[in-house]
N, C-alpha and C. Protein backbone atom coordinates (compact mmCIF):
# COMPACT_ATOMS: atom_id res chain seq x y z
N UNK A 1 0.82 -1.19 0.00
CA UNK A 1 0.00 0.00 0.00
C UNK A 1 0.87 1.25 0.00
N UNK A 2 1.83 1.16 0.74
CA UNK A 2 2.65 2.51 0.63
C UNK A 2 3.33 2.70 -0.38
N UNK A 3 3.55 1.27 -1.09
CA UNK A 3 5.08 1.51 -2.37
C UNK A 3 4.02 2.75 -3.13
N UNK A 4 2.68 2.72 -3.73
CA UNK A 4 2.32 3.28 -4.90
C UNK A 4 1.98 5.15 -3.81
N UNK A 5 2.22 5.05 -2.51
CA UNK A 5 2.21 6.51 -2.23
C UNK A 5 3.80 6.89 -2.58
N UNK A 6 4.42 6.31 -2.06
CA UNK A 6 6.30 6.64 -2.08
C UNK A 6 6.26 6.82 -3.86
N UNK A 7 5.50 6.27 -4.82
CA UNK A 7 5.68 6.31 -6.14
C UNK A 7 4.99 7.44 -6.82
N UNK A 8 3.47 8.13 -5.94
CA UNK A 8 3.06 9.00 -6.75
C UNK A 8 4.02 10.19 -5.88
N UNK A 9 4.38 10.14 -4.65
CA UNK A 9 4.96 11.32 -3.93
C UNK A 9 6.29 11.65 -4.94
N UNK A 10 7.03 10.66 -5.32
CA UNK A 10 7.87 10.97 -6.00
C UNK A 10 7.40 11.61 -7.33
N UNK A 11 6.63 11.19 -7.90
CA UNK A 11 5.94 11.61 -9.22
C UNK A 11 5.54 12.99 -9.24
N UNK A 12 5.35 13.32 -7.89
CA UNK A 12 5.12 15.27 -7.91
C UNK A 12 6.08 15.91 -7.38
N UNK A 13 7.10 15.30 -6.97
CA UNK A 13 8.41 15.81 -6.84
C UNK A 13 8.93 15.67 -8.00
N UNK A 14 9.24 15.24 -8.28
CA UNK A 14 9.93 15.06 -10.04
C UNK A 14 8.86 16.26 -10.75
N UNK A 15 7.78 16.30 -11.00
CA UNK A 15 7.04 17.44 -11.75
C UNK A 15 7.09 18.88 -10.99
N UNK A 16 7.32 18.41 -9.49
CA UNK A 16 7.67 20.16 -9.16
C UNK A 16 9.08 20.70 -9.47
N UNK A 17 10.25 19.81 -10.06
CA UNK A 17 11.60 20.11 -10.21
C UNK A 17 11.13 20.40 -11.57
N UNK A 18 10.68 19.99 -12.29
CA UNK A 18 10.66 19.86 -13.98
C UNK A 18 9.85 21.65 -14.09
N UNK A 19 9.14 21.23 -13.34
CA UNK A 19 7.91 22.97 -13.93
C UNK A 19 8.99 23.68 -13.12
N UNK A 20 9.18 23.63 -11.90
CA UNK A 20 10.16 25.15 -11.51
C UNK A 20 11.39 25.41 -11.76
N UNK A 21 12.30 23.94 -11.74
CA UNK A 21 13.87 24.28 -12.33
C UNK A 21 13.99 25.74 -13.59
N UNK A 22 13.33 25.24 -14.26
CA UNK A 22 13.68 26.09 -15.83
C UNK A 22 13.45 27.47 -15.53
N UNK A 23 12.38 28.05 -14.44
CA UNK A 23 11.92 29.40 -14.31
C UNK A 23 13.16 29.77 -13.09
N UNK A 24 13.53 29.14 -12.95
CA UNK A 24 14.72 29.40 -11.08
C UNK A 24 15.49 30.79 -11.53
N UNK A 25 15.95 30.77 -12.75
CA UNK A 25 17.26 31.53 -12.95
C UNK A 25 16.42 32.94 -13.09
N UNK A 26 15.41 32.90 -14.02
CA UNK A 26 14.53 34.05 -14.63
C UNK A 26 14.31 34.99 -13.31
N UNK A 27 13.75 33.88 -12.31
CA UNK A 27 13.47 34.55 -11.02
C UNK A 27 14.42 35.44 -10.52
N UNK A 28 15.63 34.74 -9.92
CA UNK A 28 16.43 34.75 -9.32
C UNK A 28 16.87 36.47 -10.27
N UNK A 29 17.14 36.58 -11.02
CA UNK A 29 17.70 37.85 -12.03
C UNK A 29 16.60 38.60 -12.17
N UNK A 30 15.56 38.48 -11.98
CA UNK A 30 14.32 39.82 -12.19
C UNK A 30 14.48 40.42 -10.72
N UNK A 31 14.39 39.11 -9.21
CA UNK A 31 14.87 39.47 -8.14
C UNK A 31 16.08 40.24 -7.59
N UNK A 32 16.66 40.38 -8.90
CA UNK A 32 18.20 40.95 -7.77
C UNK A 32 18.02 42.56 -8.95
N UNK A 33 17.04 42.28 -10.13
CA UNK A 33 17.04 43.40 -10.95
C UNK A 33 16.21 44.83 -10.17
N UNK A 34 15.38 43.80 -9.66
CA UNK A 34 14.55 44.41 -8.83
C UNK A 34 15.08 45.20 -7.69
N UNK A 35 16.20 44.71 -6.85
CA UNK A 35 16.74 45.16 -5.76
C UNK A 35 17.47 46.26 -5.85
N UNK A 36 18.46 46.10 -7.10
CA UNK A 36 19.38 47.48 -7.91
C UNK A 36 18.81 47.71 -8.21
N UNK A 37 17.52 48.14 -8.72
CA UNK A 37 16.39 49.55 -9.16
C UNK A 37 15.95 50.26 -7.62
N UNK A 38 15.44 49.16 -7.02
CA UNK A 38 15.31 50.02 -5.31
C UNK A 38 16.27 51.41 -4.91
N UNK A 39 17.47 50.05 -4.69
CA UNK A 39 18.80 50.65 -4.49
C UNK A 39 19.30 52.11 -5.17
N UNK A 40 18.72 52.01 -6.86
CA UNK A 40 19.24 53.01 -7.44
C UNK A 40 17.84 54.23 -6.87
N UNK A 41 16.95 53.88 -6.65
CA UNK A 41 15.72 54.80 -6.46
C UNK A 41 16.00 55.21 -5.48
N UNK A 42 16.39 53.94 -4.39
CA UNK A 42 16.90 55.08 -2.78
C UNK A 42 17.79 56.22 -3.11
N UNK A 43 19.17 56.33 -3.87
CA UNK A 43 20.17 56.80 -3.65
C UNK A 43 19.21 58.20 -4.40
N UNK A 44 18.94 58.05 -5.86
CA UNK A 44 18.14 59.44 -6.27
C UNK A 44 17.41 60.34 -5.16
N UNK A 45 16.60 59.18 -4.67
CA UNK A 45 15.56 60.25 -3.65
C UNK A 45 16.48 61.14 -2.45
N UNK A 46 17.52 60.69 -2.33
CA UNK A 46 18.77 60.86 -1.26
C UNK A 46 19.57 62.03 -1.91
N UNK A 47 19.84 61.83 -3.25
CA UNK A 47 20.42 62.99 -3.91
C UNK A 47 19.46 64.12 -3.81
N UNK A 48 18.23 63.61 -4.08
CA UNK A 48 17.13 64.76 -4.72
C UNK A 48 17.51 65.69 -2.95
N UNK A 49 16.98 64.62 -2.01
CA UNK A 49 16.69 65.68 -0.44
C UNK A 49 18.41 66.86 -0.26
N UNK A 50 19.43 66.35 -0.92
CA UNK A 50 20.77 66.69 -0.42
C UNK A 50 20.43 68.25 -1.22
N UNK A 51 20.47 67.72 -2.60
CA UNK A 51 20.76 68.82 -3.82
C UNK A 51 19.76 69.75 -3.05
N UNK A 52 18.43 69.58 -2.81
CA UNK A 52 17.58 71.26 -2.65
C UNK A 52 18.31 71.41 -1.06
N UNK A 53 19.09 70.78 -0.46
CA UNK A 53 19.37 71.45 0.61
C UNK A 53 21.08 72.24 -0.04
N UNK A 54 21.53 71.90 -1.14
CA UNK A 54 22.17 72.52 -1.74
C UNK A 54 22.19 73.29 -2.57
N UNK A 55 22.78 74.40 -3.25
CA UNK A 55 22.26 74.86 -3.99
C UNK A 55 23.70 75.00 -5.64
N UNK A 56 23.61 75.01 -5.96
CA UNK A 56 24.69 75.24 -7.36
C UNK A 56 24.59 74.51 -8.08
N UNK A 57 25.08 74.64 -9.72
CA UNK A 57 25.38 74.22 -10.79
C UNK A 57 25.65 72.57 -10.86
N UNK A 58 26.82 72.18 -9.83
CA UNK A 58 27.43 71.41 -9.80
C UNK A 58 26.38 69.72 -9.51
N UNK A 59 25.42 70.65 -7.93
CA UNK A 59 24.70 69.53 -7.70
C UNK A 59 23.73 69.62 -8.55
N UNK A 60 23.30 70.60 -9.66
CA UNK A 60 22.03 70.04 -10.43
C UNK A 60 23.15 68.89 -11.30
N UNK A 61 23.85 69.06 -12.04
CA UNK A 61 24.77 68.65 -12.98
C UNK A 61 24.47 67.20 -12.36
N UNK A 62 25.24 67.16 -10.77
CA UNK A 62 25.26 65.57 -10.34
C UNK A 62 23.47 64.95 -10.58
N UNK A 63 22.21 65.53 -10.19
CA UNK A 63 21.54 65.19 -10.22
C UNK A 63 20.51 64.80 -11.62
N UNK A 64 21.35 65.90 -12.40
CA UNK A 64 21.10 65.46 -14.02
C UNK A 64 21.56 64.06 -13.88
N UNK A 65 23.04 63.55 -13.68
CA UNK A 65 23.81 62.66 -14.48
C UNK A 65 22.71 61.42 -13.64
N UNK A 66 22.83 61.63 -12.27
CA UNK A 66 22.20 60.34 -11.78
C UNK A 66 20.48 60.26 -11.93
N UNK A 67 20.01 60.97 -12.75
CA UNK A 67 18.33 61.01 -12.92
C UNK A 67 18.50 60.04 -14.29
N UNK A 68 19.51 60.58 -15.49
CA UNK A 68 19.56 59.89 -16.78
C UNK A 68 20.01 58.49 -16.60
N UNK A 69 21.60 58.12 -15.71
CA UNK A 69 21.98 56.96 -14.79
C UNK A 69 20.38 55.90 -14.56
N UNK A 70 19.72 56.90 -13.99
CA UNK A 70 18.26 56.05 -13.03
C UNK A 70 17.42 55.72 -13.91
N UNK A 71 17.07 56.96 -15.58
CA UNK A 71 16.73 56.26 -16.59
C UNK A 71 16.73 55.24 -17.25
N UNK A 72 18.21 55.27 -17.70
CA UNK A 72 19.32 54.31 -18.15
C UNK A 72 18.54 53.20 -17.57
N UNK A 73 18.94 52.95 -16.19
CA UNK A 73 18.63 51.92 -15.52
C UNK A 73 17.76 51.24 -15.51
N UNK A 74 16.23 52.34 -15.49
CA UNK A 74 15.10 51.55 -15.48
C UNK A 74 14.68 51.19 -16.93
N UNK A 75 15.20 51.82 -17.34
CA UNK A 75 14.58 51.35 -19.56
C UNK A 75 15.34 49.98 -19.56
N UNK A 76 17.00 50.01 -18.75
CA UNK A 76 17.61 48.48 -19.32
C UNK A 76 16.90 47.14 -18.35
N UNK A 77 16.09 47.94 -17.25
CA UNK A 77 15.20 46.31 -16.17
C UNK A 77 14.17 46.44 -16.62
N UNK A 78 13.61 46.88 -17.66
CA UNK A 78 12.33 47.20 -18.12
C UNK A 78 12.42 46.44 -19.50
N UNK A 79 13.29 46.74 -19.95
CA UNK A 79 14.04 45.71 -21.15
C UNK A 79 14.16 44.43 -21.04
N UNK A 80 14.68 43.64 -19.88
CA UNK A 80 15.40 43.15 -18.88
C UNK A 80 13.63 41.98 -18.46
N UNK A 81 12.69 43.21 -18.09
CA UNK A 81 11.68 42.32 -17.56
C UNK A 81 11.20 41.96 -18.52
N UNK A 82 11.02 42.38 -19.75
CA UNK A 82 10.20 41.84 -20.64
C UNK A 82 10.80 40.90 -21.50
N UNK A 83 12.44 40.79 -21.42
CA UNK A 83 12.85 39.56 -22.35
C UNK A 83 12.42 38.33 -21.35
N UNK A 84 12.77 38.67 -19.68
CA UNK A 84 12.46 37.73 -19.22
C UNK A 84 10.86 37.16 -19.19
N UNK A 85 10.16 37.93 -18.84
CA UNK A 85 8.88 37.35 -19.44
C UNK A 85 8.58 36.66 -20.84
N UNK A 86 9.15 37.40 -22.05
CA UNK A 86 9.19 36.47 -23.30
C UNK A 86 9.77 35.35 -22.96
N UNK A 87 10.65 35.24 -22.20
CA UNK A 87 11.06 33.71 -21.87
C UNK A 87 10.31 32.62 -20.98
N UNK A 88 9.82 33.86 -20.02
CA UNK A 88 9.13 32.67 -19.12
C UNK A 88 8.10 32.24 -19.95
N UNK A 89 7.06 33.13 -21.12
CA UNK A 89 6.00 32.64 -21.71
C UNK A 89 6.35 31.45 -22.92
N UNK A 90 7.61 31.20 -23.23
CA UNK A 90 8.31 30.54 -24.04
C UNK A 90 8.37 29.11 -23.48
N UNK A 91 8.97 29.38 -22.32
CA UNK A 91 9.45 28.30 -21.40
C UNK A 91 8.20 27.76 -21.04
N UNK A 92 7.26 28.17 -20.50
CA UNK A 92 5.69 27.85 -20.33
C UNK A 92 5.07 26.61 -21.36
N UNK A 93 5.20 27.18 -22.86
CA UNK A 93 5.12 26.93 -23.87
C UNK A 93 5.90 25.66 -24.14
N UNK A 94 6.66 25.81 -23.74
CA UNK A 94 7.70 24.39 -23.87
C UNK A 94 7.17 23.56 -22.87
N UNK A 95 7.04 23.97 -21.90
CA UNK A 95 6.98 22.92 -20.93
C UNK A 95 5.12 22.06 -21.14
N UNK A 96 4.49 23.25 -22.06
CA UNK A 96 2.80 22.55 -22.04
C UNK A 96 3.20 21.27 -22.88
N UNK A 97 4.10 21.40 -23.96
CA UNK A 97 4.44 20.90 -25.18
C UNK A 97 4.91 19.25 -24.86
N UNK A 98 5.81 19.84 -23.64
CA UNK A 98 6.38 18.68 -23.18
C UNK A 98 5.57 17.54 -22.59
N UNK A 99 4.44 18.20 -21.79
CA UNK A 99 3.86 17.39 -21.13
C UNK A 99 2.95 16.91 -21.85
N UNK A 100 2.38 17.38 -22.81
CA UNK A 100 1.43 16.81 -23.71
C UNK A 100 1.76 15.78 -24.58
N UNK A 101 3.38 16.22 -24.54
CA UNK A 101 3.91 14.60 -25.24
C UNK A 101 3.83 13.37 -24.13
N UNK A 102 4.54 13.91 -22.91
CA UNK A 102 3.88 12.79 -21.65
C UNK A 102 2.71 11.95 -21.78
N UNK A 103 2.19 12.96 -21.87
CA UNK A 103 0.67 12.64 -21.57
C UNK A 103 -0.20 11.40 -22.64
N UNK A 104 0.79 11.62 -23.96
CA UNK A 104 0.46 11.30 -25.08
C UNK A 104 1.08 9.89 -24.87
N UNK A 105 2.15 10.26 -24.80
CA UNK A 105 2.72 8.52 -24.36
C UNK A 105 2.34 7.42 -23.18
N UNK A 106 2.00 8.36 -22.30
CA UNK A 106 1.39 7.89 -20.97
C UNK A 106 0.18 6.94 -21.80
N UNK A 107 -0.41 7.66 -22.32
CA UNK A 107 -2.08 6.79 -22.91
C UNK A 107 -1.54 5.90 -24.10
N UNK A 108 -0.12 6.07 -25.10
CA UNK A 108 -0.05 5.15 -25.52
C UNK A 108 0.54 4.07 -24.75
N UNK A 109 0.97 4.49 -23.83
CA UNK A 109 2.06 2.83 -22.65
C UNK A 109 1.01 2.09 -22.34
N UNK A 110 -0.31 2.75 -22.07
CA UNK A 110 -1.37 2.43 -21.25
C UNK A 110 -2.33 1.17 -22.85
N UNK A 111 -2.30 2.00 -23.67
CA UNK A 111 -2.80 0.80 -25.06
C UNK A 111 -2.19 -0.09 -25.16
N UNK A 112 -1.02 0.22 -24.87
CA UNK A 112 -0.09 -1.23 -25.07
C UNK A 112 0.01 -2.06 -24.14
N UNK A 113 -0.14 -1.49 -22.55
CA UNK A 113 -0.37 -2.94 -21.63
C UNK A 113 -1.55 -3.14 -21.55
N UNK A 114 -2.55 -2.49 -22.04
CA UNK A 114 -3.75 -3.43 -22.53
C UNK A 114 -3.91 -4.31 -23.77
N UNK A 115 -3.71 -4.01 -24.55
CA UNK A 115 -2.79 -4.55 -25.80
C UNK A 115 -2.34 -6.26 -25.55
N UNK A 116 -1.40 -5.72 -24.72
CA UNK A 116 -0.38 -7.07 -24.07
C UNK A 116 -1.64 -7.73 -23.67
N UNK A 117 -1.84 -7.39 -22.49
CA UNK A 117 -2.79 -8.00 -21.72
C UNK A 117 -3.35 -8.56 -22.02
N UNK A 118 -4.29 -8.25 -23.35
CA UNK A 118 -5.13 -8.95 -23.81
C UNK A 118 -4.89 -10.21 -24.98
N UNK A 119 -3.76 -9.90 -25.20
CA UNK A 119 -3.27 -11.11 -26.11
C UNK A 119 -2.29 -12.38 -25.22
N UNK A 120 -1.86 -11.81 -24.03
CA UNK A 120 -1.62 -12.57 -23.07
C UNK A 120 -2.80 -13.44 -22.81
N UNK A 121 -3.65 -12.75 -22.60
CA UNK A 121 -5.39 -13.50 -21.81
C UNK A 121 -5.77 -14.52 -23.11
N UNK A 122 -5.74 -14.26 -24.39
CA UNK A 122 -6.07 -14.78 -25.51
C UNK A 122 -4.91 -16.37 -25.81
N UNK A 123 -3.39 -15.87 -25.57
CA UNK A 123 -2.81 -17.13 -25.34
C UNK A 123 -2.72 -17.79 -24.69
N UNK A 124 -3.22 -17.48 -23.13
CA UNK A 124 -3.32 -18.89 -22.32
C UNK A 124 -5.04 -19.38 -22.79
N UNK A 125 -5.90 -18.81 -22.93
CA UNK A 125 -7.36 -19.39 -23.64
C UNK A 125 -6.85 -20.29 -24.71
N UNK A 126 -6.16 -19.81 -25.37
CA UNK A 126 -5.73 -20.98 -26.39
C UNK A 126 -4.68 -22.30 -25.95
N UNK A 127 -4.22 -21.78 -25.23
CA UNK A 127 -3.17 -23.26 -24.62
C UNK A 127 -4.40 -23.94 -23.80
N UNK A 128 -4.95 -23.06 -23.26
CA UNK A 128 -6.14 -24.07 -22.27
C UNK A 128 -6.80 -24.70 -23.32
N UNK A 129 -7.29 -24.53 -24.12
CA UNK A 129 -8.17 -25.04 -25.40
C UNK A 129 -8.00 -26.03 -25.67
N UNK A 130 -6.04 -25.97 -26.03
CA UNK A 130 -5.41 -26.98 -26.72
C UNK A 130 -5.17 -28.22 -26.01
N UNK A 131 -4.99 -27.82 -24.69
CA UNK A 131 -4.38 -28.67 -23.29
C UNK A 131 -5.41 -29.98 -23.78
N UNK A 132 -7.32 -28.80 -23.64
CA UNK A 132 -8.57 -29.70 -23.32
C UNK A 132 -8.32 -30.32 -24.34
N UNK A 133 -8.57 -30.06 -25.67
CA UNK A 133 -8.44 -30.63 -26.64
C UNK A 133 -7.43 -32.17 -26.70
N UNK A 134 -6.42 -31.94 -26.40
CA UNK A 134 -5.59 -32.96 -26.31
C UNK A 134 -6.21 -34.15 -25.10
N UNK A 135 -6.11 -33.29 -23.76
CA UNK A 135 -6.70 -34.24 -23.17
C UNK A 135 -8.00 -35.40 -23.57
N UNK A 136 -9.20 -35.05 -24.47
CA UNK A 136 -10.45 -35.22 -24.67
C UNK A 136 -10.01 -36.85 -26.05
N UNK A 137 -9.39 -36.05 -26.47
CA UNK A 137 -8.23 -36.96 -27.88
C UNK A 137 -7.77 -38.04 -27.33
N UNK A 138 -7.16 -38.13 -25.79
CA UNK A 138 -6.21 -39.11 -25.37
C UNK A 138 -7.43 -39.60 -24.46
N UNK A 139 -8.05 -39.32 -23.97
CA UNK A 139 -9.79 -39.75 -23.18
C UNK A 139 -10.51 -40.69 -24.56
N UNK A 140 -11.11 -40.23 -25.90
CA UNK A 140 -11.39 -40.72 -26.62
C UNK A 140 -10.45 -42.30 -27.08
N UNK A 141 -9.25 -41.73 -27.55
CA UNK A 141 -8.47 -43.11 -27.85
C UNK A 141 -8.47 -44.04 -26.52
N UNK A 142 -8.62 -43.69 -25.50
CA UNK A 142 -8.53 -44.75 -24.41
C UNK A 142 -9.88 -45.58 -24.46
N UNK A 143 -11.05 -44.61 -25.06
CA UNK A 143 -12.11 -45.23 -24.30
C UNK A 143 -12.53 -46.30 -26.22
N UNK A 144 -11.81 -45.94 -27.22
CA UNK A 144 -11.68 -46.80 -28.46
C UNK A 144 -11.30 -47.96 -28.49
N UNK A 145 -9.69 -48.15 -27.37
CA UNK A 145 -9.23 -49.31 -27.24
C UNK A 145 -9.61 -49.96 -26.32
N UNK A 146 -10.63 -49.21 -25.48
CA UNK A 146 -11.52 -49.91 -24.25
C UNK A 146 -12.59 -50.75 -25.15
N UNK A 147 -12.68 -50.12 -26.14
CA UNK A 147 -14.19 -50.87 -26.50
C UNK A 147 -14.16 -51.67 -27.62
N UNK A 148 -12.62 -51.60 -28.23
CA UNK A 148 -12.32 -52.80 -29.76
C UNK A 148 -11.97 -53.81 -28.67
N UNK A 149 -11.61 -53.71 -27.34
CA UNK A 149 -10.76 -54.92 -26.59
C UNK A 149 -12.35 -55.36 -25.78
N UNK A 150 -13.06 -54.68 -25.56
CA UNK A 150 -14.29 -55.14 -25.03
C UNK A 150 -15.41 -56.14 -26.09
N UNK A 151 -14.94 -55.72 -27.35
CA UNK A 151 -15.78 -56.35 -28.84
C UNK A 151 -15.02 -57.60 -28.82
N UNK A 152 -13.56 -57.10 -28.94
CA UNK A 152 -12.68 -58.39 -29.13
C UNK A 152 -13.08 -59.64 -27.92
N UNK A 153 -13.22 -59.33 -26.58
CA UNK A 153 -13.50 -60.30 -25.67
C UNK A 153 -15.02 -60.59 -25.96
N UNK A 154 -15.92 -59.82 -26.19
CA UNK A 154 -16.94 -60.60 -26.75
C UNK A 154 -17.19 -61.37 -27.50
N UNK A 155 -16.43 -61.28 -28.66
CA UNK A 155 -16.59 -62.66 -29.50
C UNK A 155 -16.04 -63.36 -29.31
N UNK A 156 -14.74 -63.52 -28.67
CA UNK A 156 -13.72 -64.25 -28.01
C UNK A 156 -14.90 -64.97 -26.99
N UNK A 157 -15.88 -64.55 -26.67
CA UNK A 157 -16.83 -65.30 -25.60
C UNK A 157 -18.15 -66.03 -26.40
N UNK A 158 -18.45 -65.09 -27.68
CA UNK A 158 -19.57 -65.82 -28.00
C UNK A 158 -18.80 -66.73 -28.85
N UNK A 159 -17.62 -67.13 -29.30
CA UNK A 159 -17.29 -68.15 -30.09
C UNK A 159 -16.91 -69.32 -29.27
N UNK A 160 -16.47 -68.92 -28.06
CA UNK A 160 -16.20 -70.14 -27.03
C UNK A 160 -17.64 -70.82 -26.77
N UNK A 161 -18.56 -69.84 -26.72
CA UNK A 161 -20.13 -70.50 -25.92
C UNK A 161 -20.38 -71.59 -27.33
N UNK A 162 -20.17 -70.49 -28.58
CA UNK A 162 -20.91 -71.51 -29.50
C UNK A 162 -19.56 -72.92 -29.39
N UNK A 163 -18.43 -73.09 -28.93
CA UNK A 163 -17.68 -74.42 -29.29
C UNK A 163 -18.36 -74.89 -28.30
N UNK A 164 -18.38 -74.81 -27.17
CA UNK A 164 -18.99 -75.43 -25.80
C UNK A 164 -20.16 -76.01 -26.42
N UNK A 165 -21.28 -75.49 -26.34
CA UNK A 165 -22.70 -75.93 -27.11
C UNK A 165 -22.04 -76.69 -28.08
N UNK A 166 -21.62 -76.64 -29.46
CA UNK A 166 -20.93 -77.77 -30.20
C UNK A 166 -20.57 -79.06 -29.23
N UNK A 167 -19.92 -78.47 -28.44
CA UNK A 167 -19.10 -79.86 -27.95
C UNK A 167 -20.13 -80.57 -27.27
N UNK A 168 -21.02 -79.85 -26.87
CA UNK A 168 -22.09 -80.77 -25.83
C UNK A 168 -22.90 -81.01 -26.67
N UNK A 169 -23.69 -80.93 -27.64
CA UNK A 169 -23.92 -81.59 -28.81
C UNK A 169 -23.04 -82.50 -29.31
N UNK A 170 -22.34 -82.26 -29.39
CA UNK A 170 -21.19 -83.95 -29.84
C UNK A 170 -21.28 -84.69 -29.00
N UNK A 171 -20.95 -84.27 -27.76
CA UNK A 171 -21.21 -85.75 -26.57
C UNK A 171 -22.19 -85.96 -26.24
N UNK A 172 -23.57 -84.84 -26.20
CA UNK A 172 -25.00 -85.92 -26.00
C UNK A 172 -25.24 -86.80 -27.47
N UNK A 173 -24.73 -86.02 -28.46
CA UNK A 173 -24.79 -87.06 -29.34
C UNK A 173 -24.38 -88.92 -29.57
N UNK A 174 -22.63 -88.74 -28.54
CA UNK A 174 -21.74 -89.69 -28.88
C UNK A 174 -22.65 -90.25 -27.65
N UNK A 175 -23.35 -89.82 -26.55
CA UNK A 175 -23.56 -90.50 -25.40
C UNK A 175 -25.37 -91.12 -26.34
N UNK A 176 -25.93 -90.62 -26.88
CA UNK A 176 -27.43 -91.04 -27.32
C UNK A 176 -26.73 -92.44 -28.28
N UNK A 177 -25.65 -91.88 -28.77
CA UNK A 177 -25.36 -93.05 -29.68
C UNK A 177 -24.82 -94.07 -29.20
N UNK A 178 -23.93 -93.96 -28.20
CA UNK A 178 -23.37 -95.38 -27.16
C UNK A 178 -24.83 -95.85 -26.47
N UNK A 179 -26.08 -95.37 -26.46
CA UNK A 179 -26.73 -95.79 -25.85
C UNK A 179 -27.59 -96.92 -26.78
């Protein structure tokens, strides 16, 4: 009873490695893309509070470079999210593909041990058949030579009765005639 739980438990472990392995990495890199955009958003908002408590050329200049920097940034994780999504919807795609071939084979493994099965079930019906058959053959010839050897002792009996009767006819004869 337990082998076929230990067999399906494994069977959804194996399908939770198969569906999540392939997405692990996608994750893992949108997650850390995600963290350096934070990161870069904290430091802006940090520039922005410094610069108006400053005033000159220099810190707009810095706050130009790191606003275009923060652009930069978010157009290339924005870039970034959407190849990864084309991938994950790819990978998705692959993986329906995959399983539908599973699935496909699963129901043909399944025709074929019925398949088997049933031509298994069909050759022992026929050896049983043949077994009876034979047996019924060797039953018949027994009960043939039961009954040519039962004919044979019958006449073997009615030819003795008729010599007997002969013979006792000869001797009431030989005895009527000594008389």
């Amino acid at each position: 009873m337990a082998n076929w739980k230990n067999h399906v438990r494994a069977g959804l472990q194996q399908r939770d490695q198969t569906e999540k392995l392939p997405h692990v990495g996608v994750f893992t890199t949108l997650s850390q893309l995600e963290e350096r955009f934070e990161i870069r958003k904290q430091i802006l908002d940090d520039v922005q509070c410094n610069s108006s408590e400053r005033n000159g050329v220099e810190a707009g200049k810095i706050l130009h470079l790191q606003l275009r920097e923060t652009e930069h940034l978010s157009e290339k994780l924005s870039q970034t999210l959407s190849d990864l999504t084309t991938v994950l919807y790819l990978k998705e795609a692959e993986l329906q593909y995959w399983q539908s071939r599973v699935s496909q084979y699963r129901q043909e493994a399944h025709t074929l041990a019925k398949g088997n099965n049933t031509l298994k079930a069909r050759r022992e019906k026929d050896e049983l058949l043949q077994r009876w058959m034979e047996e019924k053959r060797e039953e018949a010839d027994r009960m043939n030579k039961n009954n040519d050897a039962q004919e044979r002792w019958q006449h073997l009996a009615k030819q003795m009765k008729k010599h007997l009767q002969q013979q006792e006819k000869e001797k009431s004869l030989l005895v009527d005639a000594s008389h």
